[in-house]
Protein backbone atom coordinates (compact mmCIF):
# COMPACT_ATOMS: atom_id res chain seq x y z
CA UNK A 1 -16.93 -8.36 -15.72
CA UNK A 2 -15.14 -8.98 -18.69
CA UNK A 3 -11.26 -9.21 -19.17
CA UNK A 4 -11.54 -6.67 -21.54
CA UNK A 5 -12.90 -4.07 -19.50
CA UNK A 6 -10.44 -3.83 -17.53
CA UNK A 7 -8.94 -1.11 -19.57
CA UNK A 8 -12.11 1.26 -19.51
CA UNK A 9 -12.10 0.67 -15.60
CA UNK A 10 -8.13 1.17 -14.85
CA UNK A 11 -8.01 4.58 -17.52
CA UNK A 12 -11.68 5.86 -15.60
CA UNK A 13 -10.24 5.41 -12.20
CA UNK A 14 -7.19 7.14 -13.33
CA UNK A 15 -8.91 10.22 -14.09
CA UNK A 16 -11.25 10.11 -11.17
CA UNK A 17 -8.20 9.39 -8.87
CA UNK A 18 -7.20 13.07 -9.31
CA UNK A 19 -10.22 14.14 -7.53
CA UNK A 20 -9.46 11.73 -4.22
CA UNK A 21 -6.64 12.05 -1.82
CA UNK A 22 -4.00 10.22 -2.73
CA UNK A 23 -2.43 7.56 -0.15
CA UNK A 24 0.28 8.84 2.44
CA UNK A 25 2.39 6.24 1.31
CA UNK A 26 2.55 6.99 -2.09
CA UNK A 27 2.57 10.66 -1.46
CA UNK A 28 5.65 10.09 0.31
CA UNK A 29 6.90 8.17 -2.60
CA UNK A 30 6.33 10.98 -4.76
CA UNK A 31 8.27 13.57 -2.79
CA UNK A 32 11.28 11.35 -1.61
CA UNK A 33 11.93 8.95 -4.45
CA UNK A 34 13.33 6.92 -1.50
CA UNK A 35 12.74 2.88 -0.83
CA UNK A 36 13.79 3.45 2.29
CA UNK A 37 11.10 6.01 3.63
CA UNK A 38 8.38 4.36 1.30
CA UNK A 39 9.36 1.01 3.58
CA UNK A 40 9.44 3.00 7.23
CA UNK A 41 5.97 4.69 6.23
CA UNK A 42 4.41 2.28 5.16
CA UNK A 43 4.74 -0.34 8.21
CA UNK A 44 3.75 3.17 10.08
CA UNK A 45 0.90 3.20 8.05
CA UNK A 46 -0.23 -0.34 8.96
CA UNK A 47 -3.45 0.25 11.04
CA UNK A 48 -3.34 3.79 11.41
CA UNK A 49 -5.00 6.69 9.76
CA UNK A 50 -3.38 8.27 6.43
CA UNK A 51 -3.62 11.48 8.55
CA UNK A 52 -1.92 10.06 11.60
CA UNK A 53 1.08 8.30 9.21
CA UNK A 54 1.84 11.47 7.41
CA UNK A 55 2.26 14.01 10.49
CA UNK A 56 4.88 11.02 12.29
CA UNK A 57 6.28 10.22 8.72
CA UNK A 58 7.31 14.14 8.49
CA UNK A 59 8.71 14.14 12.08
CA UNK A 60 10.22 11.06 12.30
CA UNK A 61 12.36 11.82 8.34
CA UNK A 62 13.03 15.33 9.93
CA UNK A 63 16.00 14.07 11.81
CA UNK A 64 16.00 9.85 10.46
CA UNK A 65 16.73 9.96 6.83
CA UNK A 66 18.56 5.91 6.80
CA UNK A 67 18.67 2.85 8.70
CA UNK A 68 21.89 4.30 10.58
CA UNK A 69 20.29 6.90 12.20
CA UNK A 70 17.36 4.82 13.58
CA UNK A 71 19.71 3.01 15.45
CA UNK A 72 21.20 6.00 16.93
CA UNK A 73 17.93 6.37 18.50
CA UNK A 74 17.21 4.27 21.25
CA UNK A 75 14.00 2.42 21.57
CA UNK A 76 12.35 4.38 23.60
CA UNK A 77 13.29 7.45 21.99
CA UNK A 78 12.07 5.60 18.58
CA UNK A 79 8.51 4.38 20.34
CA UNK A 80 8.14 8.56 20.86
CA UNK A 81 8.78 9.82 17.57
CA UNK A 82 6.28 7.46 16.04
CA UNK A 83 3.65 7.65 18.54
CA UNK A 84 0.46 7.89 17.65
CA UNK A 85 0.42 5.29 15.26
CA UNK A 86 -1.15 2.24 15.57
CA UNK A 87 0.63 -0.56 18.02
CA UNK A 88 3.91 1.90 17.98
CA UNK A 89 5.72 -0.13 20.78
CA UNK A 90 5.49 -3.11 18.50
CA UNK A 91 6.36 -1.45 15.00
CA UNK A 92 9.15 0.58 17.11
CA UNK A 93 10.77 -2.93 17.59
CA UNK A 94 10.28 -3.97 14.72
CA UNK A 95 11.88 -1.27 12.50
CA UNK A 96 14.66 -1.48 14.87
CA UNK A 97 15.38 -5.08 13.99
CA UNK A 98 14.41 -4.11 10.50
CA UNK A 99 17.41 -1.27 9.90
CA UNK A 100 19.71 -3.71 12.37
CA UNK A 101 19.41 -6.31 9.62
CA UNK A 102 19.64 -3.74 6.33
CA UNK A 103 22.90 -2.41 7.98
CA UNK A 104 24.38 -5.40 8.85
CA UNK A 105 23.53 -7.69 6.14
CA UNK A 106 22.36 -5.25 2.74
CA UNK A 107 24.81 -2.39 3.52
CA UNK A 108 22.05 0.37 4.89
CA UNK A 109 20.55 -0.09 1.26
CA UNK A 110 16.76 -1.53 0.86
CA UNK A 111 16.30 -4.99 -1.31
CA UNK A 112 14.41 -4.13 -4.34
CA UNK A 113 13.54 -7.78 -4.74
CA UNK A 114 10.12 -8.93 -3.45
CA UNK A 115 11.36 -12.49 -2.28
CA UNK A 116 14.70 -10.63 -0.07
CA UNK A 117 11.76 -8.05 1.04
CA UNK A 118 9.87 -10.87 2.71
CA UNK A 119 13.03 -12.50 4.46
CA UNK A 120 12.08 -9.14 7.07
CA UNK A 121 10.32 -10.18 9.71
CA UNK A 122 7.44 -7.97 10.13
CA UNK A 123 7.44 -7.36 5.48
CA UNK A 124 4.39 -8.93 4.58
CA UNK A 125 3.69 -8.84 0.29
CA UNK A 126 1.44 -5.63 0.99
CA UNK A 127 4.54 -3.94 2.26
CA UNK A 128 7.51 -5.68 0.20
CA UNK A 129 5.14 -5.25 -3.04
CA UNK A 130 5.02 -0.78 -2.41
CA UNK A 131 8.59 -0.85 -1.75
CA UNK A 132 9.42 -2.54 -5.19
CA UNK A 133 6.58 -0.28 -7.14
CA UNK A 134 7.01 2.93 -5.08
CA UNK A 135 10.12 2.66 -4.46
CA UNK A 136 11.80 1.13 -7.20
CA UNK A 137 9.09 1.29 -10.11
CA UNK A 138 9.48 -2.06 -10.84
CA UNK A 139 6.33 -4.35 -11.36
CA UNK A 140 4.52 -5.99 -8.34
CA UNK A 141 0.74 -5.95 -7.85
CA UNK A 142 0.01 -4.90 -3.66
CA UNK A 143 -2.77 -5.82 -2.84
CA UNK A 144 -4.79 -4.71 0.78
CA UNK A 145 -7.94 -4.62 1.70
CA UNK A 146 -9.14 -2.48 -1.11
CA UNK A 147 -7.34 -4.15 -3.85
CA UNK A 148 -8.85 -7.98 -2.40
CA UNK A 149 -12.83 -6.09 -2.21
CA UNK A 150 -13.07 -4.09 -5.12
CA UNK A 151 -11.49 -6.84 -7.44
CA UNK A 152 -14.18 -9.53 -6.23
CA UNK A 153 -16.68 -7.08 -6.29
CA UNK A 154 -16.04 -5.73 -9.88
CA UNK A 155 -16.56 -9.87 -10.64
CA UNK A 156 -12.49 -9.40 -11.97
CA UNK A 157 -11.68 -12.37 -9.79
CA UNK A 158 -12.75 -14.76 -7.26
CA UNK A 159 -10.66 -15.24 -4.59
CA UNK A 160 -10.66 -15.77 -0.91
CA UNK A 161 -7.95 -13.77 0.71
CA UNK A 162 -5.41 -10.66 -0.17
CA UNK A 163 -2.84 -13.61 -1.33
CA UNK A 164 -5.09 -15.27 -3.42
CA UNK A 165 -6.49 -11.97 -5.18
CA UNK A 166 -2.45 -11.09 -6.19
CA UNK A 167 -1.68 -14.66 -7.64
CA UNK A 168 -4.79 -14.30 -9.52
CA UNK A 169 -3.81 -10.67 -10.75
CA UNK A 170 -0.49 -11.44 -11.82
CA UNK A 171 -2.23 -14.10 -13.89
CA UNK A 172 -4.65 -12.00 -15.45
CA UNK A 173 -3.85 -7.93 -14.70
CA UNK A 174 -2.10 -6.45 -17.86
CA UNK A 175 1.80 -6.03 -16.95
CA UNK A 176 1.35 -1.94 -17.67
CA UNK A 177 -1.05 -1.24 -15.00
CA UNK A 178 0.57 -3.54 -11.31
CA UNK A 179 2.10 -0.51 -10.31
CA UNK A 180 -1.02 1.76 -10.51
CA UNK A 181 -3.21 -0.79 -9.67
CA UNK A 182 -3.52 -0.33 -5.97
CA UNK A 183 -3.30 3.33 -5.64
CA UNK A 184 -6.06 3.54 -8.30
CA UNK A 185 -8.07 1.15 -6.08
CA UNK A 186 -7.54 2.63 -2.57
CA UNK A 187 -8.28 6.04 -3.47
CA UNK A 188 -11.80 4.38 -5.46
CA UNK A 189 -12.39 2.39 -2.13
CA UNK A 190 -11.58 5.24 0.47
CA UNK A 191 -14.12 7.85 -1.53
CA UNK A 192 -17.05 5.44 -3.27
CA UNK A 193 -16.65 1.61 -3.42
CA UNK A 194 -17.15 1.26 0.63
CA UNK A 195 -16.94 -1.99 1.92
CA UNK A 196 -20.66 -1.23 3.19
CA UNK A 197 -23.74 0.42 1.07
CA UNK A 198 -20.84 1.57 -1.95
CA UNK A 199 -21.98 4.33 -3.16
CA UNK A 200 -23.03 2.53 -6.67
CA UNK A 201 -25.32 5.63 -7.90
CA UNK A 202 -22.50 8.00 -8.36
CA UNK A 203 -19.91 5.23 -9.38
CA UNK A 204 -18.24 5.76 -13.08
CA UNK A 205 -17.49 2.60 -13.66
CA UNK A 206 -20.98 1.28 -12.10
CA UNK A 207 -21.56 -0.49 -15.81
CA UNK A 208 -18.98 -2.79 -15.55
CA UNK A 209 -19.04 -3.91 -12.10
CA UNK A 210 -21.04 -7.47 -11.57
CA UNK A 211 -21.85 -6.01 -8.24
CA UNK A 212 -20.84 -9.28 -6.33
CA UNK A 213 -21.69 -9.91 -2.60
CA UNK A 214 -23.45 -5.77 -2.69
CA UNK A 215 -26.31 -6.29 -0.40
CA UNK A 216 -27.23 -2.68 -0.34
CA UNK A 217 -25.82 0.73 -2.13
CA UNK A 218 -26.36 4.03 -2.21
């Protein structure tokens, strides 16, 4: 793939994106405008189905709108508002520990630096990076397991890992499109670029992907 396709490939999966569902994370985004419940749903999220995140996201922000009031819950009234999600008992403790720290220490209000973000234990650069785009609307590139496939795939870099693929990004991404980048590429993961047989027939950008490691497509 060239570096100047990028641009064709970023404005077609902006089009197509409208079509797809668009991740619970950013969705939440959207309708809160609030680093705080972007940072809560999206450790929810971890692991667990978009479906799954939204219905204990709307619960648990019915009556938990800041770090104060999770600790007014105790832990085991916290592990049962975010149940079903994905290893709740752990991400229960660790939100605790979480808002503990961001009242204490950052005065109930979220970082919106990625380096602070990571000081969390439990913040990986997936999270910290959708809490400073989603959240803030500053520039960071997140990058999951979407983001890390598609851009080898496409033959737009050649990494080894999630970490590798953002340090090569921020290298070579145009600045305008890190905070679109990974909702663009989820939603174009989630709906054709599979991580098994993509669905290459139907793809519209399909003429400037270098198709690399795609075994078999549909």
């Amino acid at each position: 793939m060239r570096q100047g396709d990028i641009h064709a490939v970023v404005r077609t999966l902006r089009e197509k994106k409208e079509m797809w569902d668009v991740p619970i994370v950013t969705l939440m985004a959207q309708s809160t405008k609030d680093p705080f419940k972007v940072l809560i749903s999206t450790i929810l999220s971890l692991r667990t189905l978009d479906s799954t995140t939204a219905e204990v996201s709307k619960r648990l922000f019915s009556y938990v709108n800041c770090p104060d009031d999770v600790l007014k819950l105790s832990l085991n009234e916290l592990e049962n508002a975010i149940y079903p999600v994905g290893f709740y008992k752990t991400k229960a403790r660790t939100i605790r520990r979480l808002c503990t720290e961001l009242v204490e220490k950052y005065g109930s209000r979220v970082p919106d630096d990625l380096d602070e973000l990571l000081k969390f234990k439990g913040v990986g650069r997936k999270t910290a990076n959708l809490v400073v785009t989603l959240g803030y609307g500053k520039p960071g590139i997140c990058v999951d397991t979407h983001v890390h496939r598609i851009s080898n795939r496409l033959g737009y870099v050649k990494t080894q890992s999630p970490e590798g693929t953002e340090t090569a990004l921020r290298k070579r991404l145009p600045k305008e499109y890190w905070i679109e980048y990974n909702d663009i590429l989820v939603s174009f993961g989630q709906h054709l670029c599979r991580p098994i047989s993509p669905k290459c027939s139907v793809c519209p950008v399909e003429q400037y992907c270098d198709k690399v490691g795609v075994t078999r497509s549909r």
